[in-house]
PDB file of N, CA and C in Angstrom:
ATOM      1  N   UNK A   1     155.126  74.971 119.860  1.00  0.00           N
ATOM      2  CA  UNK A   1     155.360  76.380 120.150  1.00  0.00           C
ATOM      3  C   UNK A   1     154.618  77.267 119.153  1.00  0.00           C
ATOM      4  N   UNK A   2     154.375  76.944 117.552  1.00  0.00           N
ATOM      5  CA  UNK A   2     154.056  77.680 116.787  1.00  0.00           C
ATOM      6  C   UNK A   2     152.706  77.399 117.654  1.00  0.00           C
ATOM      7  N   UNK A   3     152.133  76.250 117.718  1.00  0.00           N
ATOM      8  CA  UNK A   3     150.332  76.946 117.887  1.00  0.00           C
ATOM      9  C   UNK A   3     150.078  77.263 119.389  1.00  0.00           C
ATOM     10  N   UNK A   4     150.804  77.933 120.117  1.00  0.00           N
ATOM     11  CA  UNK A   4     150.523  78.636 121.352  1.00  0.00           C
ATOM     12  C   UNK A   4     150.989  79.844 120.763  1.00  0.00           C
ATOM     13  N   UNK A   5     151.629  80.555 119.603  1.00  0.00           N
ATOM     14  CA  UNK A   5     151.824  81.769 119.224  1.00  0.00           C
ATOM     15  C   UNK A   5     150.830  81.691 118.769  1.00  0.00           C
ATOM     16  N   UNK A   6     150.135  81.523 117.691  1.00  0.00           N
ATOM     17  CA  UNK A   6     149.130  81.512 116.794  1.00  0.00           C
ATOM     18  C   UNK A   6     147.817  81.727 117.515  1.00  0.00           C
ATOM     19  N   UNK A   7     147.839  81.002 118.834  1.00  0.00           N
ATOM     20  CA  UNK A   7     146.647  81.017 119.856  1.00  0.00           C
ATOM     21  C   UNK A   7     146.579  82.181 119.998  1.00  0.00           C
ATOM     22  N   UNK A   8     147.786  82.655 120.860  1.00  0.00           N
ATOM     23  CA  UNK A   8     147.676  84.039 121.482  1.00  0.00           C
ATOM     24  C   UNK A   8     148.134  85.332 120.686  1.00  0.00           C
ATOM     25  N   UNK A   9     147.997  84.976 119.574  1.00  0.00           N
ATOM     26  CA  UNK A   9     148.138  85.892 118.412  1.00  0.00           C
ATOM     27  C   UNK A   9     146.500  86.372 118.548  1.00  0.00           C
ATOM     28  N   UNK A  10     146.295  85.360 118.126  1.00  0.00           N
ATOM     29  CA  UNK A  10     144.438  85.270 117.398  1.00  0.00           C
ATOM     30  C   UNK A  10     143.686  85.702 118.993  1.00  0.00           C
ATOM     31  N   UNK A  11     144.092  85.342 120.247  1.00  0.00           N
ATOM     32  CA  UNK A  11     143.439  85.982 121.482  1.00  0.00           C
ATOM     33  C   UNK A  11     143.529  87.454 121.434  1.00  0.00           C
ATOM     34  N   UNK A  12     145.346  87.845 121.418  1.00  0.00           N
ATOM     35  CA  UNK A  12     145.509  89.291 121.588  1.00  0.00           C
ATOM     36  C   UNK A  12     144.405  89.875 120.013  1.00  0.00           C
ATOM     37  N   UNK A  13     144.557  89.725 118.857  1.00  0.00           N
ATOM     38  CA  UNK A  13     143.578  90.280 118.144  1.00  0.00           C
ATOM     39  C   UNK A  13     142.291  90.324 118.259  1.00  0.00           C
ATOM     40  N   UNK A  14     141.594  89.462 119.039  1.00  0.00           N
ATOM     41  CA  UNK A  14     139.994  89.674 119.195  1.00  0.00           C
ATOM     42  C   UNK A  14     139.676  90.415 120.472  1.00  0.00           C
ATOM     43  N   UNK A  15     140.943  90.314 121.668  1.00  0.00           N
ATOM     44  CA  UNK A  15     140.699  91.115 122.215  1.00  0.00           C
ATOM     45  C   UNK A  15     140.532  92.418 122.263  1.00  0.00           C
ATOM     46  N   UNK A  16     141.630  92.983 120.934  1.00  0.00           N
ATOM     47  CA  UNK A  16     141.956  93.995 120.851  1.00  0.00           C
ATOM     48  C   UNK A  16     140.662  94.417 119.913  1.00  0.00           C
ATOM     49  N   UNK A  17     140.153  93.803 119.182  1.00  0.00           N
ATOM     50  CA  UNK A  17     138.445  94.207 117.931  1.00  0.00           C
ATOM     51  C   UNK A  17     137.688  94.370 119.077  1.00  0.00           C
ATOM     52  N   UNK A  18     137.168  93.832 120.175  1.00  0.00           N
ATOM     53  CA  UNK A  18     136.620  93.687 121.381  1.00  0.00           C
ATOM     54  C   UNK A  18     136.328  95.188 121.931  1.00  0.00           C
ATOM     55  N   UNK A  19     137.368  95.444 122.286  1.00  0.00           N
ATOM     56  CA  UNK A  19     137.757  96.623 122.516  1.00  0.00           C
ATOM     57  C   UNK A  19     137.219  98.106 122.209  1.00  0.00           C
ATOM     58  N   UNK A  20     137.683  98.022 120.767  1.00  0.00           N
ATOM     59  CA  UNK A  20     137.105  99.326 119.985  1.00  0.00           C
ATOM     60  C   UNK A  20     135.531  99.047 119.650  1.00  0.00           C
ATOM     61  N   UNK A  21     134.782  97.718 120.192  1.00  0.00           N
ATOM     62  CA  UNK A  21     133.556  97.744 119.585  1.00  0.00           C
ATOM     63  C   UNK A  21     132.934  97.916 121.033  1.00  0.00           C
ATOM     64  N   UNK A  22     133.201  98.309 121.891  1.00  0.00           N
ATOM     65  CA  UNK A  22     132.538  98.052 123.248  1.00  0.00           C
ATOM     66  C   UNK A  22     131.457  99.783 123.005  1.00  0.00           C
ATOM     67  N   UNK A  23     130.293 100.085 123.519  1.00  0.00           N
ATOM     68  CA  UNK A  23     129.373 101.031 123.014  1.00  0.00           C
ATOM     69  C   UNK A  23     129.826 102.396 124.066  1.00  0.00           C
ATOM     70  N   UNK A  24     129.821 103.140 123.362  1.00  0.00           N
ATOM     71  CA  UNK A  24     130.514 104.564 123.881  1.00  0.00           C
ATOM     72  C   UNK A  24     129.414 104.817 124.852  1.00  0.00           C
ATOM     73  N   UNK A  25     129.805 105.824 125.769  1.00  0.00           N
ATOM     74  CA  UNK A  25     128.386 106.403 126.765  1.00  0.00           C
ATOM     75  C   UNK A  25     127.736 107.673 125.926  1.00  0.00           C
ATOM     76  N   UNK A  26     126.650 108.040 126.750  1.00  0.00           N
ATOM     77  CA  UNK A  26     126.266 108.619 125.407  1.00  0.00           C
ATOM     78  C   UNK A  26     126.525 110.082 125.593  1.00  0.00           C
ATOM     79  N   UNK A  27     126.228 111.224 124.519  1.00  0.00           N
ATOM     80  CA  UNK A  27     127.209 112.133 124.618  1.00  0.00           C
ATOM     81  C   UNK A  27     126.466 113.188 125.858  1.00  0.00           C
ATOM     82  N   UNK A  28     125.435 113.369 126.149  1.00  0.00           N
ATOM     83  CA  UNK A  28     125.126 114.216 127.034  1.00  0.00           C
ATOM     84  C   UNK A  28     125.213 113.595 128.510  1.00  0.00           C
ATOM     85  N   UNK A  29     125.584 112.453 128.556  1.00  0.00           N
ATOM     86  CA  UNK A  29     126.185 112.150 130.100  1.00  0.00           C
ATOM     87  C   UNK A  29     124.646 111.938 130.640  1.00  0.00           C
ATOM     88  N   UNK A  30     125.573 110.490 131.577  1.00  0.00           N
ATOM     89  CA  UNK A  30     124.139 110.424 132.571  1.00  0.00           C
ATOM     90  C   UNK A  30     123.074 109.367 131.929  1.00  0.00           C
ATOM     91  N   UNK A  31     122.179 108.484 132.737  1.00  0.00           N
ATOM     92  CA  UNK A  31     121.244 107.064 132.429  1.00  0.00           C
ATOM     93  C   UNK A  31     120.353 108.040 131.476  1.00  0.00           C
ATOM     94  N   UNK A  32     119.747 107.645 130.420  1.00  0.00           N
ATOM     95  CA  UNK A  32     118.818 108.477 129.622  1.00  0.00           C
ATOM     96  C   UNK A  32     117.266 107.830 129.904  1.00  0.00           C
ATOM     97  N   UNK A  33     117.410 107.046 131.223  1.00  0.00           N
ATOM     98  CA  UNK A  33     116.136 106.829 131.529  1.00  0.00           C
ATOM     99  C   UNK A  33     116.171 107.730 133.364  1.00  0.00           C
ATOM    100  N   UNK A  34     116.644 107.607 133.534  1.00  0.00           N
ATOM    101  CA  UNK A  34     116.937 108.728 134.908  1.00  0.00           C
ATOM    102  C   UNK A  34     116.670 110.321 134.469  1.00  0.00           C
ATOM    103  N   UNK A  35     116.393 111.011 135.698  1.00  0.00           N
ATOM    104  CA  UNK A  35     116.837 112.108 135.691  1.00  0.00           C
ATOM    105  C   UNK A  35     117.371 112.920 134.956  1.00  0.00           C
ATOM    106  N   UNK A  36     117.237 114.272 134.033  1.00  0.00           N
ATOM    107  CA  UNK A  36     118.609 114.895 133.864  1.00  0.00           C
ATOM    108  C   UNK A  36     119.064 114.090 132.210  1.00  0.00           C
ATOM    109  N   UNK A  37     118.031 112.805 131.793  1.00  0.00           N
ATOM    110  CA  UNK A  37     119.015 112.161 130.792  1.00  0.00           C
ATOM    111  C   UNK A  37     118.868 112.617 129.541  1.00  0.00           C
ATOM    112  N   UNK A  38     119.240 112.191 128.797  1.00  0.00           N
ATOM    113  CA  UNK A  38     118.638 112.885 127.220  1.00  0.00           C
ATOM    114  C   UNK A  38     117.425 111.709 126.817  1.00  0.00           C
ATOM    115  N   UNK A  39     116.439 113.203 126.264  1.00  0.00           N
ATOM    116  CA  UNK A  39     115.168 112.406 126.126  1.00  0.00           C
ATOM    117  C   UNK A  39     115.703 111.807 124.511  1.00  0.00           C
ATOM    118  N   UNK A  40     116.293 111.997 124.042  1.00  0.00           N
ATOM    119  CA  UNK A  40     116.532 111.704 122.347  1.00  0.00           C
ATOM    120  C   UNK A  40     117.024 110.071 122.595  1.00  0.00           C
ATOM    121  N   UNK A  41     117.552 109.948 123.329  1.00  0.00           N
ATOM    122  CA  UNK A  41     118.270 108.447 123.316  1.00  0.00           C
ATOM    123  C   UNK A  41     117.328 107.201 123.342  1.00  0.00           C
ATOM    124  N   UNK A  42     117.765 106.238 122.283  1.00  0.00           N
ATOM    125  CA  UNK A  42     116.979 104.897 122.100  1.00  0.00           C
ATOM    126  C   UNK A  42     116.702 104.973 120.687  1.00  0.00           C
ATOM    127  N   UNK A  43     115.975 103.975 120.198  1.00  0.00           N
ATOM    128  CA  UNK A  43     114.990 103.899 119.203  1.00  0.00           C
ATOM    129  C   UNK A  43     113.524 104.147 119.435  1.00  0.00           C
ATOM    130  N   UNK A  44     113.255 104.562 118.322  1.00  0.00           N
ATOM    131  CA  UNK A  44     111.670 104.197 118.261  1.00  0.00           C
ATOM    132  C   UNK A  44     111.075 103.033 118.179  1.00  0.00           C
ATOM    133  N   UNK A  45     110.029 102.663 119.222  1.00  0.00           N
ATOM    134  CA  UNK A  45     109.508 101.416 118.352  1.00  0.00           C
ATOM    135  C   UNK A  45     108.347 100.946 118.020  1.00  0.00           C
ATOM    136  N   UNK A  46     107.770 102.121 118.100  1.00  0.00           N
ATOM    137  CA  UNK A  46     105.768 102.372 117.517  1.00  0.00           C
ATOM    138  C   UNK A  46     105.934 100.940 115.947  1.00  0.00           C
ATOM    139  N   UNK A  47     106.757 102.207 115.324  1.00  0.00           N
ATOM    140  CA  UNK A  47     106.655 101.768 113.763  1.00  0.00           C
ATOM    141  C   UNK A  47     107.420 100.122 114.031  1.00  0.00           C
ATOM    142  N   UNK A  48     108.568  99.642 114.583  1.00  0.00           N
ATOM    143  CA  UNK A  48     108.640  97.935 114.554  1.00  0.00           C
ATOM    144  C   UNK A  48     107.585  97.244 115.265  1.00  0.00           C
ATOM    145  N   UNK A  49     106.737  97.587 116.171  1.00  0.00           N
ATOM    146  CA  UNK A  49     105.570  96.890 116.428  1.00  0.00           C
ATOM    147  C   UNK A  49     104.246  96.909 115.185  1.00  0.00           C
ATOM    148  N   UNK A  50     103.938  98.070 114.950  1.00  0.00           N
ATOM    149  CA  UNK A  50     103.246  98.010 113.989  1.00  0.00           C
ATOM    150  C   UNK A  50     103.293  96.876 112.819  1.00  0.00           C
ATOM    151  N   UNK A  51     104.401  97.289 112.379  1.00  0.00           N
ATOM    152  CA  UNK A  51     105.020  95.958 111.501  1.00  0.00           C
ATOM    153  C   UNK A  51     104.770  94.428 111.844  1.00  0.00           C
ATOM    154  N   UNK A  52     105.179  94.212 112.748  1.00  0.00           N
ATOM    155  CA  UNK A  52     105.461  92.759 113.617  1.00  0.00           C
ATOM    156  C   UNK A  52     103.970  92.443 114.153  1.00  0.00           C
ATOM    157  N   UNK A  53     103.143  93.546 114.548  1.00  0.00           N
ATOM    158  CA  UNK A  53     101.812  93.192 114.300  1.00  0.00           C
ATOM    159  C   UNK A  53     101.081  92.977 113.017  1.00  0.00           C
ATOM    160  N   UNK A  54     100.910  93.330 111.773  1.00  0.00           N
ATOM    161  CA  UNK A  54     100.611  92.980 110.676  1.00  0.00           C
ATOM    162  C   UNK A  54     101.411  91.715 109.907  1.00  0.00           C
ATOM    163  N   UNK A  55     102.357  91.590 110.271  1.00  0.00           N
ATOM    164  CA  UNK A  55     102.986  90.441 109.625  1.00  0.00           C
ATOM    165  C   UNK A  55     102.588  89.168 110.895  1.00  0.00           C
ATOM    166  N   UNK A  56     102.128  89.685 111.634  1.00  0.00           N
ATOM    167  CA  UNK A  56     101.294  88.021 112.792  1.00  0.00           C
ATOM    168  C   UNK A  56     100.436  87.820 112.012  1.00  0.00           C
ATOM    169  N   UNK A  57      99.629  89.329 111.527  1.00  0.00           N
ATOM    170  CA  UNK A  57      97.926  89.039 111.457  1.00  0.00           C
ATOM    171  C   UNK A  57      97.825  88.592 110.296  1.00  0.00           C
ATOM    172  N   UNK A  58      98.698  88.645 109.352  1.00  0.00           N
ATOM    173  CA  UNK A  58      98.917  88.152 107.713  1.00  0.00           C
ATOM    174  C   UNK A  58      99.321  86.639 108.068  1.00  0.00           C
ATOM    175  N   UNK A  59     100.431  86.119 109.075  1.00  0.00           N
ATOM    176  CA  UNK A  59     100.784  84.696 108.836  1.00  0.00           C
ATOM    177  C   UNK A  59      99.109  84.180 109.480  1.00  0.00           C
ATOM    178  N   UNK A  60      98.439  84.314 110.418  1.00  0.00           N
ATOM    179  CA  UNK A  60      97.373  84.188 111.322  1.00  0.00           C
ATOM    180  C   UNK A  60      96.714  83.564 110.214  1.00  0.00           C
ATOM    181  N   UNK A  61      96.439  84.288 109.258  1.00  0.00           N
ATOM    182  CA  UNK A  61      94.693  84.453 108.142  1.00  0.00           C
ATOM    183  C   UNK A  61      95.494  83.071 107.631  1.00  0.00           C
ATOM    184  N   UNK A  62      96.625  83.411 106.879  1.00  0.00           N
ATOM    185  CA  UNK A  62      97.295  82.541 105.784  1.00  0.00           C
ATOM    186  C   UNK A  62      97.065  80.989 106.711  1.00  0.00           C
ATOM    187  N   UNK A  63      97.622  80.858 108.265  1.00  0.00           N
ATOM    188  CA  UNK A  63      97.010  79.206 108.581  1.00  0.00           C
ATOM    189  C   UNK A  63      95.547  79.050 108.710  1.00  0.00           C
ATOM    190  N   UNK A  64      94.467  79.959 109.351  1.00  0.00           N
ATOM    191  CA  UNK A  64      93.192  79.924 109.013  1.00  0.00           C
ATOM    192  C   UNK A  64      92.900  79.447 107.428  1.00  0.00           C
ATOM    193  N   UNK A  65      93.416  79.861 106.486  1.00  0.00           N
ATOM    194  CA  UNK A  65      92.845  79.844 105.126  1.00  0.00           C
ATOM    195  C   UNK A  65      93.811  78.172 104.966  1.00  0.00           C
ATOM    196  N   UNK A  66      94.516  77.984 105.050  1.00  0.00           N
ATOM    197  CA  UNK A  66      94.827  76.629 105.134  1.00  0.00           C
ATOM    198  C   UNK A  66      94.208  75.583 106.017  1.00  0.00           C
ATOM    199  N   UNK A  67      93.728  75.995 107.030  1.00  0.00           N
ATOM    200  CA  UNK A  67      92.880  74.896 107.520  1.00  0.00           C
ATOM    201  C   UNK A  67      91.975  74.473 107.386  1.00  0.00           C
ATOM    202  N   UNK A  68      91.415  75.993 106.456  1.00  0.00           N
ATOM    203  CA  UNK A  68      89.935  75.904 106.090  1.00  0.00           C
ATOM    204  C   UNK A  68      89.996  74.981 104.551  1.00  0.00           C
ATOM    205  N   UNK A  69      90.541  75.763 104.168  1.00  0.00           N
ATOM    206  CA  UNK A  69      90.760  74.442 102.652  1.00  0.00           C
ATOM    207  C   UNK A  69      91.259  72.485 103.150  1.00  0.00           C
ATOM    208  N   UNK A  70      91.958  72.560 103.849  1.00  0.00           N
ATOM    209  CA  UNK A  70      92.225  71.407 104.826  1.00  0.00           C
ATOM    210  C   UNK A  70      90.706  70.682 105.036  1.00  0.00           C
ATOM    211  N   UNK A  71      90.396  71.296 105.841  1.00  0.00           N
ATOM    212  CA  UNK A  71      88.536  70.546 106.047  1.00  0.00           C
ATOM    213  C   UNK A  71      87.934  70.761 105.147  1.00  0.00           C
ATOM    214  N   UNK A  72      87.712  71.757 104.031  1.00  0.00           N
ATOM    215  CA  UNK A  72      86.630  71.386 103.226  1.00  0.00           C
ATOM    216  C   UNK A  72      87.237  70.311 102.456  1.00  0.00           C
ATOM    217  N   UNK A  73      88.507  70.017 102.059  1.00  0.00           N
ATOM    218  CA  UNK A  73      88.929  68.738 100.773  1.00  0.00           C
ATOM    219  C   UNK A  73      88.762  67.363 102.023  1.00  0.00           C
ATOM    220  N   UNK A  74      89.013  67.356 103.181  1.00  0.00           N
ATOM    221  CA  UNK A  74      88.722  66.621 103.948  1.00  0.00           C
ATOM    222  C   UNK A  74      86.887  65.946 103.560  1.00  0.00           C
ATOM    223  N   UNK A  75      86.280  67.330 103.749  1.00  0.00           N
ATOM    224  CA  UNK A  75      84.680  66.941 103.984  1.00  0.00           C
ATOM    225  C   UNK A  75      83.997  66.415 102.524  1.00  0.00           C
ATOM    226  N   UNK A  76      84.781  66.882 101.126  1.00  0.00           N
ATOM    227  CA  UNK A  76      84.272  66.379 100.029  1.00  0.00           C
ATOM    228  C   UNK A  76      84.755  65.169  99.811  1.00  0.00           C
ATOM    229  N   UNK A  77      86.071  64.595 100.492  1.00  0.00           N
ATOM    230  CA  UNK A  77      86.898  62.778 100.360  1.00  0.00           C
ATOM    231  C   UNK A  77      85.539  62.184 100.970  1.00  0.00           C
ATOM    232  N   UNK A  78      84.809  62.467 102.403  1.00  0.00           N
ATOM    233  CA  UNK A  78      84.036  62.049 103.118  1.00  0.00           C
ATOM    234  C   UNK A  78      82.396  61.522 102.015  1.00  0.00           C
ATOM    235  N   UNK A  79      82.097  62.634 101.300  1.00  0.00           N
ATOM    236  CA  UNK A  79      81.060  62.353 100.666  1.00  0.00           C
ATOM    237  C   UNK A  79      81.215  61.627  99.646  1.00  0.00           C
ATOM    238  N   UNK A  80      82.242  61.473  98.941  1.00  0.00           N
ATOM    239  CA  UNK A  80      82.622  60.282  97.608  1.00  0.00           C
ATOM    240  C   UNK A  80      82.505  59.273  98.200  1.00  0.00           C
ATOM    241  N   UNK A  81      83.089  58.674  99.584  1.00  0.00           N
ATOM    242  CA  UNK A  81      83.616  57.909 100.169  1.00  0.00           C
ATOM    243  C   UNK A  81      82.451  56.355  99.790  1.00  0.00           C
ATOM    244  N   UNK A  82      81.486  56.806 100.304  1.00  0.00           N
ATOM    245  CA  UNK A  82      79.574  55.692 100.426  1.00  0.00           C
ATOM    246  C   UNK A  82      79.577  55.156  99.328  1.00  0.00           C
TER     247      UNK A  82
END
């Protein structure tokens, strides 16, 4: 009996956090991609692409520059080798 209280203890409480976290509508009413909506609503996301593009083009170089050191210690094992 205690752990079917305890269950539905711990259910009724997450339901109830659930609840108050669900996302309000927004205050000028109405889809803010429709008609009529508010142009202010959303994020921006120029500036997180920007970002997320320079941090590709930085990991990009960083495996280029590793592969390239990769084959040249490759190509100098090759010439000791004879």
């Amino acid at each position: 009996m205690k752990k079917i209280l305890k269950f539905l203890g711990i259910a009724l409480f997450t339901v109830a956090i659930n609840n108050t976290l669900i996302a309000q509508p927004l205050p000028g009413g109405g889809d803010p991609g429709g008609p009529g909506g508010d142009p202010i609503a959303g994020a921006p996301v120029g500036d997180g692409l920007l970002i997320l593009g320079i941090l590709a083009a930085l990991y990009a170089g960083k495996k280029i520059y590793e592969l390239y050191l990769e084959n040249k210690l490759e190509k100098n094992e090759d010439k000791k080798e004879p």
